[in-house]
N, C-alpha and C. Protein backbone atom coordinates (compact mmCIF):
# COMPACT_ATOMS: atom_id res chain seq x y z
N UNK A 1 6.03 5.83 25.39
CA UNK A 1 5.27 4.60 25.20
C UNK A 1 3.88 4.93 24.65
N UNK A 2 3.49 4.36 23.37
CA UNK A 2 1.65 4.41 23.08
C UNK A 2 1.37 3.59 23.39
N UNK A 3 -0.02 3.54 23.55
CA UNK A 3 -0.93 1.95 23.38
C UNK A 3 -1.62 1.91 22.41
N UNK A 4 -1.51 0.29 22.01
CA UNK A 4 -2.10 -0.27 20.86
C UNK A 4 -3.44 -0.80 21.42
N UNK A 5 -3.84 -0.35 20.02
CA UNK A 5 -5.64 -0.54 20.62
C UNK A 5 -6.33 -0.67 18.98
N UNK A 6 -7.48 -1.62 19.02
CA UNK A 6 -8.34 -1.16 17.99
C UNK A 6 -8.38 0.31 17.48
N UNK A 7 -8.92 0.48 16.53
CA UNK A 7 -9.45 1.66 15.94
C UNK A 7 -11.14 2.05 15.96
N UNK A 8 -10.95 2.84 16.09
CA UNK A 8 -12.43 3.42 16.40
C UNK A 8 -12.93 4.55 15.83
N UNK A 9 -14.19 4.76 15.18
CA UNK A 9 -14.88 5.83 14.71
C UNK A 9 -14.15 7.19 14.41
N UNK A 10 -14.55 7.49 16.00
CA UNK A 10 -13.49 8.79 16.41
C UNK A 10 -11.96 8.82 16.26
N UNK A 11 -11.34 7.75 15.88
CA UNK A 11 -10.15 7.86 15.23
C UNK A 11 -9.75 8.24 13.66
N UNK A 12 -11.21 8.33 13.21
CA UNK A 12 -10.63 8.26 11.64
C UNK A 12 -10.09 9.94 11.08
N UNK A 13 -10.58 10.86 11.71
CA UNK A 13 -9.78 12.49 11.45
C UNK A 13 -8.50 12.15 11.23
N UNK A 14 -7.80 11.68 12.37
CA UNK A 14 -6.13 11.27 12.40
C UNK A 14 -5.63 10.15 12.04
N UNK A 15 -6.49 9.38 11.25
CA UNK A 15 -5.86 8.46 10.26
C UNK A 15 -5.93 8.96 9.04
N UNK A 16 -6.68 9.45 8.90
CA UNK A 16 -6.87 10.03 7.32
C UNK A 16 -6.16 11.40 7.38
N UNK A 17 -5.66 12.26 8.57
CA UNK A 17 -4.60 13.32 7.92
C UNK A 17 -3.46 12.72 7.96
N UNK A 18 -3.06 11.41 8.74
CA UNK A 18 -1.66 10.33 8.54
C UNK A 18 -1.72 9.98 7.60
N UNK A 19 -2.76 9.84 6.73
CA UNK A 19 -2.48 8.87 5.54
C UNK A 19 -2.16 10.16 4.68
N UNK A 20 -2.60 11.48 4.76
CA UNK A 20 -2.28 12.12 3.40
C UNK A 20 -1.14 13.40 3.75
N UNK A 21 -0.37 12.96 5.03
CA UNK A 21 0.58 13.55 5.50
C UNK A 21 1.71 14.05 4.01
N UNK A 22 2.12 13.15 3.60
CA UNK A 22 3.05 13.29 2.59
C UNK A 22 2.06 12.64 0.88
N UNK A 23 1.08 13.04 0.71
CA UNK A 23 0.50 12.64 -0.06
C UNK A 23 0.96 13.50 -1.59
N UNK A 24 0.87 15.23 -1.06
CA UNK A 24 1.25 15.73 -2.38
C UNK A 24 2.86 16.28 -2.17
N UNK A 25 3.45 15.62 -1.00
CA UNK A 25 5.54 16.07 -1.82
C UNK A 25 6.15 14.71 -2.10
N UNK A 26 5.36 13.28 -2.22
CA UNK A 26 5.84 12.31 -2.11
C UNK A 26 5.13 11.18 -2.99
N UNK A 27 5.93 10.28 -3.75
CA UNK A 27 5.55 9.32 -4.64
C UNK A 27 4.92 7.62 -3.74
N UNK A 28 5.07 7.72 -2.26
CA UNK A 28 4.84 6.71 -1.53
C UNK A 28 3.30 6.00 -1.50
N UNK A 29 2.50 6.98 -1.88
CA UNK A 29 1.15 6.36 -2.34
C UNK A 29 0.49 7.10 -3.75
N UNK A 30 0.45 5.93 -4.81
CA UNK A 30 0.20 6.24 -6.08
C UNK A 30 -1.32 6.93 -6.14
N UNK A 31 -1.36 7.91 -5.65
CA UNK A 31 -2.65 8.89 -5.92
C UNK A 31 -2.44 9.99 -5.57
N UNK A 32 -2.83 11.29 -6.08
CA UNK A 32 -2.89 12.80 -6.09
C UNK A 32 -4.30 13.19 -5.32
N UNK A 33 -5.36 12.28 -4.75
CA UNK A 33 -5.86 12.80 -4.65
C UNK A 33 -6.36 12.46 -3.12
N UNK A 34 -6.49 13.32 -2.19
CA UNK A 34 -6.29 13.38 -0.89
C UNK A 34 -7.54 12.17 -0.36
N UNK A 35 -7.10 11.77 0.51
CA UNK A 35 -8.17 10.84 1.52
C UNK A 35 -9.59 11.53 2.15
N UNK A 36 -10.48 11.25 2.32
CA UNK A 36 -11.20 11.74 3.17
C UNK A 36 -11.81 10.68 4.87
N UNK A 37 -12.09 11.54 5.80
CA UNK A 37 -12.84 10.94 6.45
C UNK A 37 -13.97 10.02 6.02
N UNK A 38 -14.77 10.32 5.26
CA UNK A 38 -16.24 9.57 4.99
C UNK A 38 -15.25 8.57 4.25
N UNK A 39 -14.49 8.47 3.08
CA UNK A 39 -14.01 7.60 2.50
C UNK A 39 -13.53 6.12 3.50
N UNK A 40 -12.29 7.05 4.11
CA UNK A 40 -11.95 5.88 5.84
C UNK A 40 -12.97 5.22 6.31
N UNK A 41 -14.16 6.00 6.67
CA UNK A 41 -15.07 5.26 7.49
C UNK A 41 -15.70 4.58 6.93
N UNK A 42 -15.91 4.03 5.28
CA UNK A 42 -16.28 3.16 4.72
C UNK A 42 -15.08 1.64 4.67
N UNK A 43 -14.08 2.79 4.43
CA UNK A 43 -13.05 1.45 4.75
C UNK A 43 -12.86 0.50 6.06
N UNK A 44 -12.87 1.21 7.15
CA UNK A 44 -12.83 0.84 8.58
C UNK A 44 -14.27 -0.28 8.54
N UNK A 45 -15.84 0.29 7.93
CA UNK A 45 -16.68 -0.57 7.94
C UNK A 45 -16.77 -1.99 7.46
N UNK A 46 -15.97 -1.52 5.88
CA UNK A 46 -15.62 -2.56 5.17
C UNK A 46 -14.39 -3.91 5.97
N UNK A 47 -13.07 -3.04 6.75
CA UNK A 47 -12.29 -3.90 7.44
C UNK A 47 -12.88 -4.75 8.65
N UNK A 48 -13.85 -4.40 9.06
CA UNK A 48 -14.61 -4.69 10.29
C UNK A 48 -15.42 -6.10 9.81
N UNK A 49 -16.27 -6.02 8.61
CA UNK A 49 -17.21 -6.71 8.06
C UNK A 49 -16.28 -7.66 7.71
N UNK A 50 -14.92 -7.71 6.97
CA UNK A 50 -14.32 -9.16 6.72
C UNK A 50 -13.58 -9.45 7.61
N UNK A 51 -13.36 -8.83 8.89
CA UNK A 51 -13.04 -9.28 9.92
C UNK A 51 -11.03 -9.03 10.10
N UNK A 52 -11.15 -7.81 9.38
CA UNK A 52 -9.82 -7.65 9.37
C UNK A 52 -9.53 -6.24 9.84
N UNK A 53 -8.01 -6.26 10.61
CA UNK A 53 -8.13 -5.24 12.13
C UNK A 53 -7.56 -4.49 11.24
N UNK A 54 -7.82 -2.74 11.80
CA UNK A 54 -6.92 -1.62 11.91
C UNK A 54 -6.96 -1.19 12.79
N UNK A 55 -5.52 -0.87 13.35
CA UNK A 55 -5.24 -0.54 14.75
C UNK A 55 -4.78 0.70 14.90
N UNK A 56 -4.32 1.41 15.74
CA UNK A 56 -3.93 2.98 16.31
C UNK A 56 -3.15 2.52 17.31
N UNK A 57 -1.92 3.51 16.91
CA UNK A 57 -1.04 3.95 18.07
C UNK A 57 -1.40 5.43 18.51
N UNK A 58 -1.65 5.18 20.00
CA UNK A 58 -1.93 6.67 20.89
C UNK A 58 -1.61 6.91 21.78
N UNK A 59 -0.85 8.04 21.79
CA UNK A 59 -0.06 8.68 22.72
C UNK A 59 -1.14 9.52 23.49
N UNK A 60 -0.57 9.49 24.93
CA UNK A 60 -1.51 10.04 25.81
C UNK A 60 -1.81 11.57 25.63
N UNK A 61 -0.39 12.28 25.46
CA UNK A 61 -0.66 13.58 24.93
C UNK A 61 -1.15 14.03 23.64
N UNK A 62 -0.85 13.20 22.55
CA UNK A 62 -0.64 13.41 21.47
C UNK A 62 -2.45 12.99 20.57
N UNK A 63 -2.44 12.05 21.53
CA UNK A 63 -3.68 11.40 20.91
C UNK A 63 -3.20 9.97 19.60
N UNK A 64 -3.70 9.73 18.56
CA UNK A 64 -3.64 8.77 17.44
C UNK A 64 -2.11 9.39 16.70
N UNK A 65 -0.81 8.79 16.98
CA UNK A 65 0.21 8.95 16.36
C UNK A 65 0.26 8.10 14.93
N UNK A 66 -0.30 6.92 14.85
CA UNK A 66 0.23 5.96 13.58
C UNK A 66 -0.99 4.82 13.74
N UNK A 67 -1.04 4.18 12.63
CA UNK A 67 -1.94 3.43 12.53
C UNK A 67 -1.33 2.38 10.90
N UNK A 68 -1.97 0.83 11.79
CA UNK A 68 -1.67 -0.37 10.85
C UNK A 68 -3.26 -1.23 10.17
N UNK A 69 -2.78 -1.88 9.52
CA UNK A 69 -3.87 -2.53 8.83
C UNK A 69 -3.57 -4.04 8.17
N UNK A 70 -4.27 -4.79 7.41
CA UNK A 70 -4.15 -5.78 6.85
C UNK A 70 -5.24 -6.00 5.94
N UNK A 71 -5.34 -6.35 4.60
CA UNK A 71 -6.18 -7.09 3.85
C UNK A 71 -5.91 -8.05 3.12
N UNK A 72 -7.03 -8.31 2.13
CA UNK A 72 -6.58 -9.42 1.46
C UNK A 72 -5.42 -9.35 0.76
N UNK A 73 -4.48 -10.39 0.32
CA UNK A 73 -3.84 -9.94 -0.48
C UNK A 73 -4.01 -10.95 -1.91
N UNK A 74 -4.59 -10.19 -2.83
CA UNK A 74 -5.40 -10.33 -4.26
C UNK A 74 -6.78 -10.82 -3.49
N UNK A 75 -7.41 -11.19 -4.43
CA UNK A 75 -8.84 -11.53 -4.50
C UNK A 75 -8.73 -13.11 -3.41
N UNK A 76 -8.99 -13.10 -2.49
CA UNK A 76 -9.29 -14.13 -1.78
C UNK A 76 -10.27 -15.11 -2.01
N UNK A 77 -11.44 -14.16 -2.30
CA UNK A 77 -12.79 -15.28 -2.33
C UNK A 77 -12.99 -15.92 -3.64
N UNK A 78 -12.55 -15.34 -4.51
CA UNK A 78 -11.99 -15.58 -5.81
C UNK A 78 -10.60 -16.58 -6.12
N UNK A 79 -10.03 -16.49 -5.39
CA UNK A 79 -8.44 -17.46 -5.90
C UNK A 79 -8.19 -17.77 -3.69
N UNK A 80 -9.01 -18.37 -3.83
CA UNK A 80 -8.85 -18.69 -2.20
C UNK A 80 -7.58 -19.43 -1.80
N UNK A 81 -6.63 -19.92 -2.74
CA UNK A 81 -5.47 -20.40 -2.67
C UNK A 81 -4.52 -19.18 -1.85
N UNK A 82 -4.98 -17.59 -1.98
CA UNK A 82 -4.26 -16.61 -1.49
C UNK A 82 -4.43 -16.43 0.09
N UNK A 83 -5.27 -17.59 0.85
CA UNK A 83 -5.87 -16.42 2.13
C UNK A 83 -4.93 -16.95 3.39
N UNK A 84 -3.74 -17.84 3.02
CA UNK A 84 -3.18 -17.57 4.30
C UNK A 84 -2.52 -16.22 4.30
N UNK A 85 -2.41 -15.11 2.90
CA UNK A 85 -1.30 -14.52 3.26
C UNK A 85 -2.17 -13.09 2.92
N UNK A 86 -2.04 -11.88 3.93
CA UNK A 86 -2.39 -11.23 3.96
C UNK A 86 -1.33 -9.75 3.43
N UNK A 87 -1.72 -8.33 3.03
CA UNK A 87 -0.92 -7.35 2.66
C UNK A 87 -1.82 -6.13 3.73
N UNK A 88 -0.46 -5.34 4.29
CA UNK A 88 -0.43 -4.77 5.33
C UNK A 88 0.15 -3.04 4.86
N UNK A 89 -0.41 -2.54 5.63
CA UNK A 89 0.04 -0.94 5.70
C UNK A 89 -0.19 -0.54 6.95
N UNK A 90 1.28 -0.01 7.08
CA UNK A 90 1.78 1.12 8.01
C UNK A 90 2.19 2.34 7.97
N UNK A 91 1.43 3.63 8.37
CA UNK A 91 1.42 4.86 8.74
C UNK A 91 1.84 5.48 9.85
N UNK A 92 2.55 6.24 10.28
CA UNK A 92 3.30 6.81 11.43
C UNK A 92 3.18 8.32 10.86
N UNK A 93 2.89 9.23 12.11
CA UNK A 93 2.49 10.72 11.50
C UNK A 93 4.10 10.68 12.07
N UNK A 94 4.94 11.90 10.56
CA UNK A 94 6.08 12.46 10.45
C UNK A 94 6.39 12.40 12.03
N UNK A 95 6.33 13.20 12.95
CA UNK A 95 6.95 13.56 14.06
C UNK A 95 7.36 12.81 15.03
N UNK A 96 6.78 11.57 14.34
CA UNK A 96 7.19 10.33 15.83
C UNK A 96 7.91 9.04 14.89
N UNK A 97 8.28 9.92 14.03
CA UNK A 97 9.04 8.63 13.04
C UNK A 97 10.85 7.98 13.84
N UNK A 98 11.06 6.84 13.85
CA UNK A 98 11.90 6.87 14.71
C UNK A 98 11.66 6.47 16.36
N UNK A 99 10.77 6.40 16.48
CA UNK A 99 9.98 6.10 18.14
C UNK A 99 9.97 4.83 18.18
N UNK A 100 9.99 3.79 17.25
CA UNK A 100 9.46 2.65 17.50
C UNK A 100 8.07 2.09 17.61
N UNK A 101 7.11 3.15 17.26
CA UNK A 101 5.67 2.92 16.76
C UNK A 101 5.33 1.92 15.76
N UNK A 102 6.26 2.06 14.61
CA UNK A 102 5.71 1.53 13.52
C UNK A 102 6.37 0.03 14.06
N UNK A 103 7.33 -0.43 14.58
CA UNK A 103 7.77 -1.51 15.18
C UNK A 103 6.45 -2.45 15.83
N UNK A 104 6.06 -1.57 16.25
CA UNK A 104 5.02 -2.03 17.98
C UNK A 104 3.80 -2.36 17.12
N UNK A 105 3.51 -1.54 15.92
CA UNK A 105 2.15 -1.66 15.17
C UNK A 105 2.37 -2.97 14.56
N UNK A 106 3.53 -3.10 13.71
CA UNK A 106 3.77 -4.75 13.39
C UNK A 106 3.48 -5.51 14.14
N UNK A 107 4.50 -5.52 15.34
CA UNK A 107 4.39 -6.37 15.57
C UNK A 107 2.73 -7.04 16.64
N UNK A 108 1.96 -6.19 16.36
CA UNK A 108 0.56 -6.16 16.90
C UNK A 108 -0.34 -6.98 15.82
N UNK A 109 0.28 -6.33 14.59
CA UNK A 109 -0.54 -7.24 13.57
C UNK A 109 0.12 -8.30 13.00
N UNK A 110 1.41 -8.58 13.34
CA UNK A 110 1.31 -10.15 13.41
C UNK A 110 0.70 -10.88 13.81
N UNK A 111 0.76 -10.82 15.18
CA UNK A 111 0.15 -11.12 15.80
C UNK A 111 -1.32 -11.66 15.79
N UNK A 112 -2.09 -10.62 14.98
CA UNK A 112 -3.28 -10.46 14.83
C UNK A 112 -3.31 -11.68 13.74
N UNK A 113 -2.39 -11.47 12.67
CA UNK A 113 -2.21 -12.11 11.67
C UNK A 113 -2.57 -14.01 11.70
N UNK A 114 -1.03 -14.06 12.92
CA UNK A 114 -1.05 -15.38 13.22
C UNK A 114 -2.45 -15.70 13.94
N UNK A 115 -3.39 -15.26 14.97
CA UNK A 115 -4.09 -15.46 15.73
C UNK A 115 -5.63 -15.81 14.77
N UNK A 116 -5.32 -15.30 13.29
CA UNK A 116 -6.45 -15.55 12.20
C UNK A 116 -6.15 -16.54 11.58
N UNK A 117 -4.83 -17.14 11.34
CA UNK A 117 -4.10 -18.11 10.89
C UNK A 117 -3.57 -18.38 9.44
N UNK A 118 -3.59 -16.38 9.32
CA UNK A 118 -2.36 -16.51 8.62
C UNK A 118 -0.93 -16.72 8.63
N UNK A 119 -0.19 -16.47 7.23
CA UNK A 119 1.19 -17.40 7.72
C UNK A 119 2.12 -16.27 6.96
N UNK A 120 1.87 -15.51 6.16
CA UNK A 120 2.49 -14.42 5.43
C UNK A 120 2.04 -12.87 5.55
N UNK A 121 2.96 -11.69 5.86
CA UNK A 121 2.41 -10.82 5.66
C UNK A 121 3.21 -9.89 4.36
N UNK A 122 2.51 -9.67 3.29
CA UNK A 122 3.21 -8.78 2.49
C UNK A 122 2.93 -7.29 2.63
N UNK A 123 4.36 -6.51 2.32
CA UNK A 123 4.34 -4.99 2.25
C UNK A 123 4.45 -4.57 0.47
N UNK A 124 3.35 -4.09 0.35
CA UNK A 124 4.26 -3.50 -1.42
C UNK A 124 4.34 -2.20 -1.23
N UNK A 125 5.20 -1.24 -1.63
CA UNK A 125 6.18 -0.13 -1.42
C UNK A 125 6.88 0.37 -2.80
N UNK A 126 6.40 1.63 -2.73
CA UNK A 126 7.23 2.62 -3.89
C UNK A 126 8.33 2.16 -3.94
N UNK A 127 8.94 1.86 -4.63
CA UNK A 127 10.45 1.66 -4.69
C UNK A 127 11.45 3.02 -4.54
N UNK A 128 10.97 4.16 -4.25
CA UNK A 128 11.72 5.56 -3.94
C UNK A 128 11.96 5.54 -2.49
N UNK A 129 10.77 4.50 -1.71
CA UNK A 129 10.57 4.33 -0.41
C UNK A 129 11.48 3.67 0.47
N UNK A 130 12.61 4.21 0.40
CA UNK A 130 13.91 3.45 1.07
C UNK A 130 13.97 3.72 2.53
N UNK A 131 13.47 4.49 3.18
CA UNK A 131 12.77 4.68 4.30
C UNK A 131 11.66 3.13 4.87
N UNK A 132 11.02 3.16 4.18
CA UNK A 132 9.76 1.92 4.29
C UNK A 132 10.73 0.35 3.80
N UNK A 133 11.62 0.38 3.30
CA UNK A 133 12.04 -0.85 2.58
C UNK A 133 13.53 -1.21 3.67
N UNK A 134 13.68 -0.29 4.39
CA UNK A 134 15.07 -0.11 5.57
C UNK A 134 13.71 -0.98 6.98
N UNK A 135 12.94 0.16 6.99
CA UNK A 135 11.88 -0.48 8.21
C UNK A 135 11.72 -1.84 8.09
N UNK A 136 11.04 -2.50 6.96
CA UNK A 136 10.37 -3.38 7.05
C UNK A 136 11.77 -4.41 6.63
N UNK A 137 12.59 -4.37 6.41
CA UNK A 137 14.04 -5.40 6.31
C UNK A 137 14.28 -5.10 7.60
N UNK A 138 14.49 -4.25 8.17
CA UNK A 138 14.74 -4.35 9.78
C UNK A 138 13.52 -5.16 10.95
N UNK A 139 12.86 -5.60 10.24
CA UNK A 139 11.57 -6.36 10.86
C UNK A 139 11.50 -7.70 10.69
N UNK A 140 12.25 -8.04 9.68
CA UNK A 140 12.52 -9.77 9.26
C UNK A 140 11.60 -9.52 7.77
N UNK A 141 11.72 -8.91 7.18
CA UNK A 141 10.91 -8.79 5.88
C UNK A 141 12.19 -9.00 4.68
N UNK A 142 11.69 -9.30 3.70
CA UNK A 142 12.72 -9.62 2.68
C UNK A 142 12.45 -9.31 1.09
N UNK A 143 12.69 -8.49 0.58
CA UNK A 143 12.35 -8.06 -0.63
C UNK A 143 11.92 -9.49 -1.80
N UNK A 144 10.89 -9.77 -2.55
CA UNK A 144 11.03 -11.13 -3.07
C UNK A 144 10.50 -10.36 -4.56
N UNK A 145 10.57 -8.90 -4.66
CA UNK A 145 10.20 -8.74 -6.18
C UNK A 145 10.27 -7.43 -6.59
N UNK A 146 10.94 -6.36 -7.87
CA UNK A 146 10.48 -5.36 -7.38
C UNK A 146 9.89 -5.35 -9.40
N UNK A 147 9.30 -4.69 -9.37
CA UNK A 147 7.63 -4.32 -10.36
C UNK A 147 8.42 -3.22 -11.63
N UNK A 148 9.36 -2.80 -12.67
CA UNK A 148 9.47 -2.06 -12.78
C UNK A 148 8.31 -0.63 -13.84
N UNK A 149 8.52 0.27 -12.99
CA UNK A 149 7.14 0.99 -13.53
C UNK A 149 6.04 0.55 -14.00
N UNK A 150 5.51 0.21 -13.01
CA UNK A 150 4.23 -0.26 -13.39
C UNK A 150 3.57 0.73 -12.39
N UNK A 151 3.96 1.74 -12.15
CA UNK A 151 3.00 2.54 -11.40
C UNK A 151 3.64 4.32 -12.35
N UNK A 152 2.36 4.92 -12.06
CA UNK A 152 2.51 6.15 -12.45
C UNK A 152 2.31 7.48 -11.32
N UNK A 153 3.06 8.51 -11.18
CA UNK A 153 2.28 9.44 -10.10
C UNK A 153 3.10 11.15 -10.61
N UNK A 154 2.28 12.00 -11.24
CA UNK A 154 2.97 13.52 -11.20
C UNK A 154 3.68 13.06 -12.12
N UNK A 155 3.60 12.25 -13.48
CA UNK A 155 4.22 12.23 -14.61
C UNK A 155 5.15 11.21 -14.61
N UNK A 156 5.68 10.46 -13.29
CA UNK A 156 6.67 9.95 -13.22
C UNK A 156 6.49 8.33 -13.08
N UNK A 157 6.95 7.43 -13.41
CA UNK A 157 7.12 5.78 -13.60
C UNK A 157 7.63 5.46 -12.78
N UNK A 158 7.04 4.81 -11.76
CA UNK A 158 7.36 4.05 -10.65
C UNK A 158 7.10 2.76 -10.41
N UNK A 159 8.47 2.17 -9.44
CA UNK A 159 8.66 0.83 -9.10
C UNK A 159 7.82 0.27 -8.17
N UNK A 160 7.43 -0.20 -7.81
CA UNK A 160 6.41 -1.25 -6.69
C UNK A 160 7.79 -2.68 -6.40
N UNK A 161 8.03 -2.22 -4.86
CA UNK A 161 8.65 -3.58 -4.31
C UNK A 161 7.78 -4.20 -3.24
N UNK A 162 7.76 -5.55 -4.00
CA UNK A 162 6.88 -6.17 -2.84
C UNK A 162 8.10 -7.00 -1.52
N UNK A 163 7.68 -7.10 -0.09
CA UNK A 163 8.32 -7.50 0.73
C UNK A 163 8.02 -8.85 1.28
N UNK A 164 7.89 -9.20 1.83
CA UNK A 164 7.07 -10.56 2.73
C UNK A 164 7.95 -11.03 3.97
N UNK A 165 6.90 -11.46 4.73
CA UNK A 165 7.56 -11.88 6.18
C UNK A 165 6.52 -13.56 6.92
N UNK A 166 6.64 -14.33 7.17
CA UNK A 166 6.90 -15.49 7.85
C UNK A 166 5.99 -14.66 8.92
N UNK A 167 5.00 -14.69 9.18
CA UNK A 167 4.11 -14.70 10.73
C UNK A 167 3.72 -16.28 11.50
N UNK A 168 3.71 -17.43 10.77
CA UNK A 168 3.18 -18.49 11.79
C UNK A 168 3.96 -19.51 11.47
């Protein structure tokens, strides 16, 4: 069992080596170039300031196993027609994949989701990511588009599938 909890300062070391866990053997996030702490902690400032959560799963032994998020999805303040529906990422470090973490993190930020009063959460996903596209269909998510190559990474043309799910 972890507990879900805000994120905090001292969490960002082990979000940012989760996030670049599979960064250079894997096409799942379109960039080559590794995350940093200082980078995170601008992001975490930035998620804080529009009032949008990232959370941590932590295991008592283990410490910060996985961690979720939510932002806008497109320009909100700009096309404000977009802000019931928010776009979400989920991270689970390799070793606890399968635990039901990334389950528990959803369903935390639904939660969170509905309680802001949004009504949609979208996932967009490598399309190589059949791992991430099995998860999030096993969650009540439903594929509504997939992008072809419109992404590039290590020479190669990649798909973007976007998902969406019903929170309120």
């Amino acid at each position: 069992m972890v507990l879900i909890r805000d994120a905090v300062d001292a969490d960002l070391p082990a979000v940012t080596a989760i996030l670049n866990q599979q960064l250079a053997t894997t096409t799942y996030e379109w960039t080559e170039t590794p995350h940093t702490v200082e980078e995170r902690a601008a992001w975490l400032a930035a998620q804080r300031r529009d009032g949008h959560p990232v959370l941590v799963a932590v295991d008592d032994a283990e410490g910060v196993v996985g961690w979720a998020a939510y932002g806008d999805f497109r320009d909100s303040q700009r096309w404000p027609g977009y802000r019931p529906t928010v776009e979400h990422s989920v991270h689970i470090a390799e070793p606890h994949w399968g635990r039901g973490i990334g389950r528990e993190l959803i369903a935390a930020l639904a939660e969170r989701a509905r309680a802001a009063g949004k009504r949609v959460m979208v996932a967009a996903i490598d399309g190589t990511n059949q791992r991430s596209i099995g998860f999030h269909t096993r969650l009540g998510f439903r594929q509504v588009a997939r992008m072809p190559g419109i992404g590039e990474k290590a020479g190669h043309r990649l798909d973007l599938v976007l998902m969406q799910r019903e929170v309120a």
